[in-house]
C-alpha atoms as a PDB file:
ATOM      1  CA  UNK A   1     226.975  -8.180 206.534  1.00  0.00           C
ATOM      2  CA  UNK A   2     226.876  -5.979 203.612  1.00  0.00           C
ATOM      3  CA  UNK A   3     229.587  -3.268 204.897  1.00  0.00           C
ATOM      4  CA  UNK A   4     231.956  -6.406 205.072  1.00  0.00           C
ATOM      5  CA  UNK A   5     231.387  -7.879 201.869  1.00  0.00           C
ATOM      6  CA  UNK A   6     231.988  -4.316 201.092  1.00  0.00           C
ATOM      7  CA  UNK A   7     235.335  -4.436 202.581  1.00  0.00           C
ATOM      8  CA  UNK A   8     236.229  -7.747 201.557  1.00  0.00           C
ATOM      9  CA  UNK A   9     235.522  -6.697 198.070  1.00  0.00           C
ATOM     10  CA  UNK A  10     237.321  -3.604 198.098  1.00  0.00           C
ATOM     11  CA  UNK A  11     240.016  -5.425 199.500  1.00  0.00           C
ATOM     12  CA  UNK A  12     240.604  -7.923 196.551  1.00  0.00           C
ATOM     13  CA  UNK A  13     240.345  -5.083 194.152  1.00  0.00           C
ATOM     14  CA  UNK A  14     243.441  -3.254 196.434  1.00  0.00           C
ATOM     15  CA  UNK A  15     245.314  -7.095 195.726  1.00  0.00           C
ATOM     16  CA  UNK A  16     245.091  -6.505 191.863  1.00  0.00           C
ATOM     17  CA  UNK A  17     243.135  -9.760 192.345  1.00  0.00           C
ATOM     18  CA  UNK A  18     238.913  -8.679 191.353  1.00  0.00           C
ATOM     19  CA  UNK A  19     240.001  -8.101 187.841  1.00  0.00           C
ATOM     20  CA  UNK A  20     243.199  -8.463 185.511  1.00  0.00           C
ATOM     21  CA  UNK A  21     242.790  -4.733 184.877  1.00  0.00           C
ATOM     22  CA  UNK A  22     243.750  -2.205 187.423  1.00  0.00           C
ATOM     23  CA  UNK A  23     241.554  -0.022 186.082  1.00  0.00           C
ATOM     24  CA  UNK A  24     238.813  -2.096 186.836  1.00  0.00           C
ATOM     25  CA  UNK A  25     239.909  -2.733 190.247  1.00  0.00           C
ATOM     26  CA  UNK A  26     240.316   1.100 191.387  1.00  0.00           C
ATOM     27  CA  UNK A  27     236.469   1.956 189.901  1.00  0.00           C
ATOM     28  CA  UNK A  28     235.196  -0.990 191.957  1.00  0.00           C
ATOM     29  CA  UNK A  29     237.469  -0.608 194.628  1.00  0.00           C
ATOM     30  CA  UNK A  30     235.934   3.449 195.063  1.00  0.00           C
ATOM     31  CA  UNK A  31     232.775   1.831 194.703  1.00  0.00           C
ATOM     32  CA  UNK A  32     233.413  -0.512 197.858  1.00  0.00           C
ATOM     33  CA  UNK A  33     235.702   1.339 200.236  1.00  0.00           C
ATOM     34  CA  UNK A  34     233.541   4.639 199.879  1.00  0.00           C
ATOM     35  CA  UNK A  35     230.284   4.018 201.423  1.00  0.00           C
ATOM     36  CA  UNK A  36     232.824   2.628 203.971  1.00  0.00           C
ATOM     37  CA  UNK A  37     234.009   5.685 204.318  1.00  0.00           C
ATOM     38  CA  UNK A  38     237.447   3.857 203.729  1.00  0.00           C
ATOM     39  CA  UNK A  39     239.501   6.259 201.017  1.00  0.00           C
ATOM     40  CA  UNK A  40     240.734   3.382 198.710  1.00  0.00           C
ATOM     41  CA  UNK A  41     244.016   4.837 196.774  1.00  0.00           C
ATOM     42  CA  UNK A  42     245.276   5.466 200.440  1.00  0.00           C
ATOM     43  CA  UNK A  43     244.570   2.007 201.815  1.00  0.00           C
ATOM     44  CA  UNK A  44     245.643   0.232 199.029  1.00  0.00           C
ATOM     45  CA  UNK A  45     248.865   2.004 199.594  1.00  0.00           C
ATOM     46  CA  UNK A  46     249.054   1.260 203.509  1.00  0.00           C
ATOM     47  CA  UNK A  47     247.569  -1.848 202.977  1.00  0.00           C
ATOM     48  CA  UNK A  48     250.244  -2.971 200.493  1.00  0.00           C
ATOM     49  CA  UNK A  49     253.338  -1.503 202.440  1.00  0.00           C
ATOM     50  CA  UNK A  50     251.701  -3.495 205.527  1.00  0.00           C
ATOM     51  CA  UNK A  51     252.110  -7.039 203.388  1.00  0.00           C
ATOM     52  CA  UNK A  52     255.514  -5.887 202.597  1.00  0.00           C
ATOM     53  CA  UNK A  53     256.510  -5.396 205.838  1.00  0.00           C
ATOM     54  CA  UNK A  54     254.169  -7.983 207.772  1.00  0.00           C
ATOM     55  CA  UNK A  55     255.609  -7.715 211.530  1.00  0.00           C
ATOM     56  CA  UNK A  56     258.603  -5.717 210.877  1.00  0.00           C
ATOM     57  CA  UNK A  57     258.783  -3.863 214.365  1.00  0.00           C
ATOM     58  CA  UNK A  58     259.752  -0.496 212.480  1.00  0.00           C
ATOM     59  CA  UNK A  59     258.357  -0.829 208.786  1.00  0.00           C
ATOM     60  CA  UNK A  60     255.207  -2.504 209.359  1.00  0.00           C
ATOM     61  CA  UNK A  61     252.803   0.831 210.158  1.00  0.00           C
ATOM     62  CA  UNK A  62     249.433  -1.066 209.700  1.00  0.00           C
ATOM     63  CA  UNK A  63     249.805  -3.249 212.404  1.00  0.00           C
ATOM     64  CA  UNK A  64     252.635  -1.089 214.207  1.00  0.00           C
ATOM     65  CA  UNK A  65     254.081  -2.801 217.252  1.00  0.00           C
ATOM     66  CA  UNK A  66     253.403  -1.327 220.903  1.00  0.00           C
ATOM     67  CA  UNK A  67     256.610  -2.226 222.909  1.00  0.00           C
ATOM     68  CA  UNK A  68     256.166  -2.375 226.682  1.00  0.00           C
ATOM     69  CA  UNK A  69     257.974   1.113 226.914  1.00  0.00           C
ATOM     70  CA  UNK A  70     255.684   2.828 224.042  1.00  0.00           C
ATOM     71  CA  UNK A  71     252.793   1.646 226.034  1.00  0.00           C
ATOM     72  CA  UNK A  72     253.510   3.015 228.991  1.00  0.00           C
ATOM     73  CA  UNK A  73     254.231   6.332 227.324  1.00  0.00           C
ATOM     74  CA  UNK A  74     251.348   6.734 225.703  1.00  0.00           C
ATOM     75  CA  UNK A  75     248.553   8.608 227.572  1.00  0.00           C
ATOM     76  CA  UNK A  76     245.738   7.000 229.169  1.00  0.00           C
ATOM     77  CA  UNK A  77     243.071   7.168 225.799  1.00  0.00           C
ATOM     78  CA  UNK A  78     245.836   5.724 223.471  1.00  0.00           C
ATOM     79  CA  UNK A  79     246.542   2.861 225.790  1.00  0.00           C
ATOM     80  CA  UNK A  80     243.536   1.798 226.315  1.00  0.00           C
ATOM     81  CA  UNK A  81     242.518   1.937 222.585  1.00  0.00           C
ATOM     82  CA  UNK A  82     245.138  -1.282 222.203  1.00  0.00           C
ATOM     83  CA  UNK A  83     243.260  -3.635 224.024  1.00  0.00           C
ATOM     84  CA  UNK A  84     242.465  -6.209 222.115  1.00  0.00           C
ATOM     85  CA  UNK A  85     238.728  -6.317 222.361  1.00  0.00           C
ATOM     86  CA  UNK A  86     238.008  -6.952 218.480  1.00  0.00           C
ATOM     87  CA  UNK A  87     234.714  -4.737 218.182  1.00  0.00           C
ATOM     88  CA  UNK A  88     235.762  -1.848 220.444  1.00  0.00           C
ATOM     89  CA  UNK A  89     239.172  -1.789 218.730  1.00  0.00           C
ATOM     90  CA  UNK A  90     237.228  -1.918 215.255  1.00  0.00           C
ATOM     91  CA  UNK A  91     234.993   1.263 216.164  1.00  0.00           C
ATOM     92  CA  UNK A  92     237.502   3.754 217.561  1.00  0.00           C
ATOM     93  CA  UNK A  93     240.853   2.593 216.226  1.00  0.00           C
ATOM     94  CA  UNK A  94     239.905   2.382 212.289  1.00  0.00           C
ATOM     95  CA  UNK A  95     238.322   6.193 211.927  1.00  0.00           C
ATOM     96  CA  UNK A  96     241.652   7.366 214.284  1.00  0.00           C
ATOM     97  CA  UNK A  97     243.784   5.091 212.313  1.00  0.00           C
ATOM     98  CA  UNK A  98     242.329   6.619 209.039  1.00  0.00           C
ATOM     99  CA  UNK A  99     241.696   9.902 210.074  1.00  0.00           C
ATOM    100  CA  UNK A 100     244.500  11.283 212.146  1.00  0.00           C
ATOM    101  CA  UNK A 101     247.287   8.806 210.741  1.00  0.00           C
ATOM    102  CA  UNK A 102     249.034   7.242 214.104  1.00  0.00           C
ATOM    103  CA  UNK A 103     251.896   5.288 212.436  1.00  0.00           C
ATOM    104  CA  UNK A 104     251.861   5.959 208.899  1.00  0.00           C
ATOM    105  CA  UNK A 105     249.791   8.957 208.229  1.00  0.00           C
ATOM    106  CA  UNK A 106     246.116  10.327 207.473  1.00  0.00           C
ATOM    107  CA  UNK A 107     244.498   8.899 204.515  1.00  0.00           C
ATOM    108  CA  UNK A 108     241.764  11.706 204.164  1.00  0.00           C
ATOM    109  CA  UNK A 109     244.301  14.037 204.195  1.00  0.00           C
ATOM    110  CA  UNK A 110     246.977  14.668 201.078  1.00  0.00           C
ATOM    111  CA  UNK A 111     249.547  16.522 202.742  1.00  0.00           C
ATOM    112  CA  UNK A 112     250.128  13.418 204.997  1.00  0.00           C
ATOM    113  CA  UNK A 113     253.413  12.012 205.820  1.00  0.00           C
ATOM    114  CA  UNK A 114     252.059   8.785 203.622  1.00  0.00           C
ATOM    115  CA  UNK A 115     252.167  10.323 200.327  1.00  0.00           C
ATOM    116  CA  UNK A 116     255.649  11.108 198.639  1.00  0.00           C
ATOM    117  CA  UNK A 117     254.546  12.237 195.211  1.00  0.00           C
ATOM    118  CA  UNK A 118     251.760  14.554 193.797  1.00  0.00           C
ATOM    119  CA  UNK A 119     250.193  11.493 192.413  1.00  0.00           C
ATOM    120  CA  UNK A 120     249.528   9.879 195.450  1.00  0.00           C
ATOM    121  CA  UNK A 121     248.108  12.982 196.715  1.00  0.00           C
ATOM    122  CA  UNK A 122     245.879  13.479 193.901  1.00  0.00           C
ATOM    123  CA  UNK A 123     244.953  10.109 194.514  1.00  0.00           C
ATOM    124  CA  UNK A 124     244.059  10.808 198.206  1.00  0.00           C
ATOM    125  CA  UNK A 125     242.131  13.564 197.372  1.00  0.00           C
ATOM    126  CA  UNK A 126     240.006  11.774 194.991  1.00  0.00           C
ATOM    127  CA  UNK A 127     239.514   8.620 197.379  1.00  0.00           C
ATOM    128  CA  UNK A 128     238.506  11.680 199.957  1.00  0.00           C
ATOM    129  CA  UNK A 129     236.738  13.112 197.500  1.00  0.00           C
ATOM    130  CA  UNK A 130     234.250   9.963 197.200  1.00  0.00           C
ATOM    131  CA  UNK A 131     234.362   8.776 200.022  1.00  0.00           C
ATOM    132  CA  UNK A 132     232.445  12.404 201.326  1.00  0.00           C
ATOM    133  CA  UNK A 133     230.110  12.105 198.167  1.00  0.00           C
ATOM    134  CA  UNK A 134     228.640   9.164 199.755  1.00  0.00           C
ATOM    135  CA  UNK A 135     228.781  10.676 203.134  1.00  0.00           C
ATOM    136  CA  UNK A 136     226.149  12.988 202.139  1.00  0.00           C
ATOM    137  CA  UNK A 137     224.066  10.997 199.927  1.00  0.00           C
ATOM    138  CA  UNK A 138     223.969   8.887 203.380  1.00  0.00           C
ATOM    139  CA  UNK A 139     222.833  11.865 204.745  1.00  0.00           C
ATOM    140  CA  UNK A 140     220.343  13.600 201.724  1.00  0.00           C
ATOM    141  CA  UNK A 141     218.574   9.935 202.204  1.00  0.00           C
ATOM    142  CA  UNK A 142     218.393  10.037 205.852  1.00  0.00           C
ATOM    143  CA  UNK A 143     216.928  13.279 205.884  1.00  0.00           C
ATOM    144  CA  UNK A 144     214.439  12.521 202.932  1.00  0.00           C
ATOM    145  CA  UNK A 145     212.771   9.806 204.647  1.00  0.00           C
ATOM    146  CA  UNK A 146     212.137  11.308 207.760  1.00  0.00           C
ATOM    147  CA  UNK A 147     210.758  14.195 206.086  1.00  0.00           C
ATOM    148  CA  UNK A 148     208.594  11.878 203.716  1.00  0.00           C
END
């Protein structure tokens, strides 16, 4: 419950809409997406250009349409990752989606396809950045209490 109100957070503050100041919204928007491990700068950035282009068969890369001839050319791991079965979807599309970039490009990764400006890439790297901060404080706190 806490991972979504996470997201849902993070997700206002991507809108412009947790605070009047941007500012605001990209400290508190790191602070949500990252123990998510969900770089914010990027997703705000996919995220956006997927309201823009809400079901546009070739502009709309967050929700990018599978025609019945892209399905059947995909190969047998890819296919079967579109079925619509909401958790399974949720726990190995999202890391793929984020990680490798199908459609619109990598958000860990600043030398993606998704970012057009050094900005945006500094921005990636920074969202990374965080986003692997928390990974290991995850794991320094793991390890501490099964060693205490």
């Amino acid at each position: 419950m806490l991972s979504f109100a996470l997201f849902v957070t993070g997700h206002e503050c991507g809108h412009g809409t947790f605070s009047n100041y941007e500012w605001i919204n990209d400290i508190f928007g790191h602070l949500c997406h990252s123990p998510l491990m969900v770089p914010y700068w990027p997703w705000k950035k996919s995220h956006n250009r997927h309201h823009q282009f809400t079901s546009h068969i070739d502009k709309d890369m967050g929700h990018a349409w599978i025609t019945e001839d892209n399905h059947f050319s995909m190969n047998f791991f890819v296919r079967h990752m579109q079925k619509p079965i909401l958790i399974t979807g949720f726990i190995l599309w999202l890391p793929i989606y984020l990680i490798l970039g199908y459609a619109d490009g990598s958000h860990y990764w600043p030398g993606s396809k998704l970012y057009i400006n050094n900005k945006e890439r500094i921005q990636c790297a920074i969202s990374s950045l965080s986003c692997i901060f928390c990974a290991f404080h995850f794991i320094f706190a793991i390890t501490q209490l099964q060693l205490g």
